[in-house]
Protein backbone atom coordinates (compact mmCIF):
# COMPACT_ATOMS: atom_id res chain seq x y z
CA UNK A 1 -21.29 -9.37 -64.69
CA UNK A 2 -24.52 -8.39 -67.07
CA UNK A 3 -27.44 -10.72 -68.13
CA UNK A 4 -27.99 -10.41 -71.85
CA UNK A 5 -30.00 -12.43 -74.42
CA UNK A 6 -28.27 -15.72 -75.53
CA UNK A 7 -26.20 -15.63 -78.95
CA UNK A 8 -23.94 -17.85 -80.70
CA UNK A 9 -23.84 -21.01 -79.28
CA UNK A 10 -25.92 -20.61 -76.68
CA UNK A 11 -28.60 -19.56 -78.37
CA UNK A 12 -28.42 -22.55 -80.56
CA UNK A 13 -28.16 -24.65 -77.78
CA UNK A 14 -31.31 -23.49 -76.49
CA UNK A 15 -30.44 -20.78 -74.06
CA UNK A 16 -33.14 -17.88 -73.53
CA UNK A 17 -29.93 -15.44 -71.48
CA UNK A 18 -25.93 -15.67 -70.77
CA UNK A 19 -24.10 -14.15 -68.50
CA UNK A 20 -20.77 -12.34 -69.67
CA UNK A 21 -17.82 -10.65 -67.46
CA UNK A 22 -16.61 -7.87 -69.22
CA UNK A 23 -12.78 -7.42 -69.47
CA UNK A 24 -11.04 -6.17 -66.64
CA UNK A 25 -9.66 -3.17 -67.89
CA UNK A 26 -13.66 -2.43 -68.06
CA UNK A 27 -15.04 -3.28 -64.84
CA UNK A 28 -16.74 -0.86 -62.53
CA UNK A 29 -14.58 0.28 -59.65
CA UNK A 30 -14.83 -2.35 -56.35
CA UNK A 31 -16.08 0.52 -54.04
CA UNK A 32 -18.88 2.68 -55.16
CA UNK A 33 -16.97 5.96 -53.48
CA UNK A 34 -16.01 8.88 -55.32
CA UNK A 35 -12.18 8.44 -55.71
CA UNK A 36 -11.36 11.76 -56.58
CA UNK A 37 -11.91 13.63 -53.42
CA UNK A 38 -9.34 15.60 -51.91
CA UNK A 39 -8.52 12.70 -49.44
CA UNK A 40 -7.39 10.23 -52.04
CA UNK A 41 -5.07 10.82 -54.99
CA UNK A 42 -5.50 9.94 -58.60
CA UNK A 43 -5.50 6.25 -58.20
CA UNK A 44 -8.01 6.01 -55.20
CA UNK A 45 -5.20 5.97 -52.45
CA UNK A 46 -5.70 8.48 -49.41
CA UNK A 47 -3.88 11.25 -50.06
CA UNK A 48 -0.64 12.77 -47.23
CA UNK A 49 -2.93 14.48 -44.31
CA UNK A 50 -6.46 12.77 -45.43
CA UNK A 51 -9.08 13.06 -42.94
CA UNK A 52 -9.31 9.45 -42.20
CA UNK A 53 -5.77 9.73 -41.15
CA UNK A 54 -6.50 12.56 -38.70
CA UNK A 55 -8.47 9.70 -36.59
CA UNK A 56 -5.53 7.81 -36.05
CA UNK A 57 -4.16 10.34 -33.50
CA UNK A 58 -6.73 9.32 -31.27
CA UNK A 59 -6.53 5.66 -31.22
CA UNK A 60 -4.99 3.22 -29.16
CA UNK A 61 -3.24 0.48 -30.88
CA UNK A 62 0.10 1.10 -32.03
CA UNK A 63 -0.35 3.68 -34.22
CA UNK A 64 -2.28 5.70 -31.68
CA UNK A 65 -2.42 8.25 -28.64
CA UNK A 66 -0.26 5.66 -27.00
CA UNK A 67 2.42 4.77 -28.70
CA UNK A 68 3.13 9.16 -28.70
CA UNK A 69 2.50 8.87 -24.73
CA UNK A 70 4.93 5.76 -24.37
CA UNK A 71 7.11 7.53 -26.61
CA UNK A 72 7.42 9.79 -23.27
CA UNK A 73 8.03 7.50 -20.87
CA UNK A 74 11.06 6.27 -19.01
CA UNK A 75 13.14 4.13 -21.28
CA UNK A 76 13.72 1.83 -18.50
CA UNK A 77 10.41 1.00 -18.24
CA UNK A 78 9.72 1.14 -21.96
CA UNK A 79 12.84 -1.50 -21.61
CA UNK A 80 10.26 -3.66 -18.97
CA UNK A 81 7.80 -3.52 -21.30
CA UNK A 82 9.98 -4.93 -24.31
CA UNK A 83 10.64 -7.91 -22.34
CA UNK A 84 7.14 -8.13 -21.19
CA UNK A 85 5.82 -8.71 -24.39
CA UNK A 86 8.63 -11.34 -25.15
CA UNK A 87 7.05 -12.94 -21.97
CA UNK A 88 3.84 -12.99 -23.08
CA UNK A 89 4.83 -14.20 -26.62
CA UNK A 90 6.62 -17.31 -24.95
CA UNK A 91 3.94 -18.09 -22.62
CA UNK A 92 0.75 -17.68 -25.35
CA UNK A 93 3.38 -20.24 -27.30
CA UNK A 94 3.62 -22.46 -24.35
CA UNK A 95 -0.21 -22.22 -22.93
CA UNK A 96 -1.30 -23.36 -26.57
CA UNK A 97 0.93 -26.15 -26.73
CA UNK A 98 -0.33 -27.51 -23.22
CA UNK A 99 -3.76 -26.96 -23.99
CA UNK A 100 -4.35 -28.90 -27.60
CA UNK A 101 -2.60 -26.18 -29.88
CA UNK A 102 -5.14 -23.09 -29.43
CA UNK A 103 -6.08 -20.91 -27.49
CA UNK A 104 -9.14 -18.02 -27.24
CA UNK A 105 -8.46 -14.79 -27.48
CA UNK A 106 -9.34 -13.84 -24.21
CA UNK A 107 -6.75 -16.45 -22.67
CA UNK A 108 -4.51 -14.60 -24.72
CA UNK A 109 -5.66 -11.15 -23.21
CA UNK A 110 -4.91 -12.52 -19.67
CA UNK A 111 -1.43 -13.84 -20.39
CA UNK A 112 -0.35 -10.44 -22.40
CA UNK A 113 -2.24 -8.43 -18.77
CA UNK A 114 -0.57 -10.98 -16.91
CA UNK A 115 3.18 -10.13 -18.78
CA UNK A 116 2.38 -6.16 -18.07
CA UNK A 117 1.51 -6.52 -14.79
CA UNK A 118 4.65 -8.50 -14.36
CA UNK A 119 6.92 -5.97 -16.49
CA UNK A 120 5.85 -2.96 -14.48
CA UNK A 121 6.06 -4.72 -11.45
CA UNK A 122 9.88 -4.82 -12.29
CA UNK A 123 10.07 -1.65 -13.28
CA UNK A 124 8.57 -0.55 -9.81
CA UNK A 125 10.21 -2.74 -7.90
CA UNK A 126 13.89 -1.58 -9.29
CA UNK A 127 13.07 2.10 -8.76
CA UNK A 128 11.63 0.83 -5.53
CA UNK A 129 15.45 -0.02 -4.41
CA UNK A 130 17.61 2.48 -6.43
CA UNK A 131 15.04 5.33 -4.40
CA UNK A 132 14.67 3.35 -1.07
CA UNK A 133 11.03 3.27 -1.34
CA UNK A 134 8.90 1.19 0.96
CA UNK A 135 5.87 2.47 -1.01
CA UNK A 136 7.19 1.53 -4.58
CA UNK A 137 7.90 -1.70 -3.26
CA UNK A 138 4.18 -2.54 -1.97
CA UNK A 139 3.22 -1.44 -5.22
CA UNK A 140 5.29 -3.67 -7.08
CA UNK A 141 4.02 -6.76 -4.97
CA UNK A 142 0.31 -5.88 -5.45
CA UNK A 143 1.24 -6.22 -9.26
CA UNK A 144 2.82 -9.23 -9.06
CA UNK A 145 -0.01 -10.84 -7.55
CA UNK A 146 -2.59 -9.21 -9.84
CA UNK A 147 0.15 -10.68 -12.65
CA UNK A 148 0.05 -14.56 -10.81
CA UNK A 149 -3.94 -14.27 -10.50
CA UNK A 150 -4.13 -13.31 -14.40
CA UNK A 151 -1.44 -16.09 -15.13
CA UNK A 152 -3.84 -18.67 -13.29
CA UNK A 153 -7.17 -17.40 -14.98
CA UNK A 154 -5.90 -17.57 -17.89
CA UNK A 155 -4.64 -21.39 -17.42
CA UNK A 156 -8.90 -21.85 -16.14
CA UNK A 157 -9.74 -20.85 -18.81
CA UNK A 158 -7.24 -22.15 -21.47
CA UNK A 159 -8.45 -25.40 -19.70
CA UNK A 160 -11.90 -25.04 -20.18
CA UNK A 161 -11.75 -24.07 -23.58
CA UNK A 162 -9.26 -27.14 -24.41
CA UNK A 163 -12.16 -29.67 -22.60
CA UNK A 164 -14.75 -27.77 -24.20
CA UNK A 165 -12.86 -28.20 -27.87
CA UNK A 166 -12.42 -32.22 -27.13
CA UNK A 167 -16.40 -32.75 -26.36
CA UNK A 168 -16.88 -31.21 -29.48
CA UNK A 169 -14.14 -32.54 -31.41
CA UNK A 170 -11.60 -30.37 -33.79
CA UNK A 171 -14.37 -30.56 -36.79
CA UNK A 172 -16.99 -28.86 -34.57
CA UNK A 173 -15.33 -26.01 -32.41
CA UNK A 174 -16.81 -23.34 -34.15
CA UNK A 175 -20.16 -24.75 -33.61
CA UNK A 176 -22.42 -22.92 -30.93
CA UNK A 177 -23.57 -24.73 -27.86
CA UNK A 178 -26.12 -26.62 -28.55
CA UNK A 179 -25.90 -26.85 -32.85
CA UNK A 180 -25.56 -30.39 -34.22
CA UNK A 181 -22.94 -30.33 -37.10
């Protein structure tokens, strides 16, 4: 948008300065960054092996370290995993329907830990008896308790987040404590 000096109508109307859009085809690019360096093509779009996309290698969301280190992994327990995060899916679903419709994210967090826990214990514990391995086994118990003590934190806190939403009431839940609305 520019500020100019009023003409036409508006400067018969009395207007001293108008403020015009030029046409689109016209406008100045939305990001201020050179777009023709050797990480983007022609049209501003990064470019096959860009240096931005060098980073990715080393994160660890999907498109990360991990997901080439899972890649690895035992395909039974990549098969655990699968249905872990079906678990967790189901149970987020479920939490948020007992609990007024929403939940945090960090009740989230818990129930997809919880669901891990729970999917490796079950990996563990059927390598436990196809090996005959006592130790395997204790393993796979300690991680289904870690999973239960997850499961029930994250109902705490789903609670406490559903009382804290009805003091406030639905208009007022992003409100800090303390701020009147």
């Amino acid at each position: 948008m520019k500020l100019r000096a009023a003409h036409g109508n508006a400067k018969r109307l009395g207007r001293i300065a108008v403020t015009e859009c030029p046409p689109v085809d016209e406008l100045p690019p939305a990001s201020p960054a050179e777009t023709d360096r050797k990480d983007r093509g022609n049209d501003g779009r990064f470019a096959p092996g860009n240096g931005i996309a060098r980073h990715s290698k080393t994160r660890s969301g999907p498109q990360g370290a991990l997901l080439g280190l899972d890649a690895k992994a035992d395909p039974a327990w990549r098969a655990a995993r699968a249905w872990a995060r079906r678990g967790a899916s189901h149970r987020i679903a479920e939490l948020a329907k007992l609990h007024g419709g929403e939940l945090g994210s960090e009740a989230c967090a818990l129930v997809v830990d919880s669901w891990e826990l729970r999917g490796d214990a079950r990996y563990l514990a059927a390598r436990a008896r196809a090996e005959g391995d006592a130790e395997l086994a204790r393993t796979a118990a300690a991680l289904l308790a870690g999973a239960r003590q997850a499961q029930r934190d994250a109902w705490a806190l789903a609670a406490l987040e559903a009382t804290e939403r009805n003091k406030r009431g639905n208009a007022n839940r992003f409100l800090r404590p303390g701020a009147k609305p």
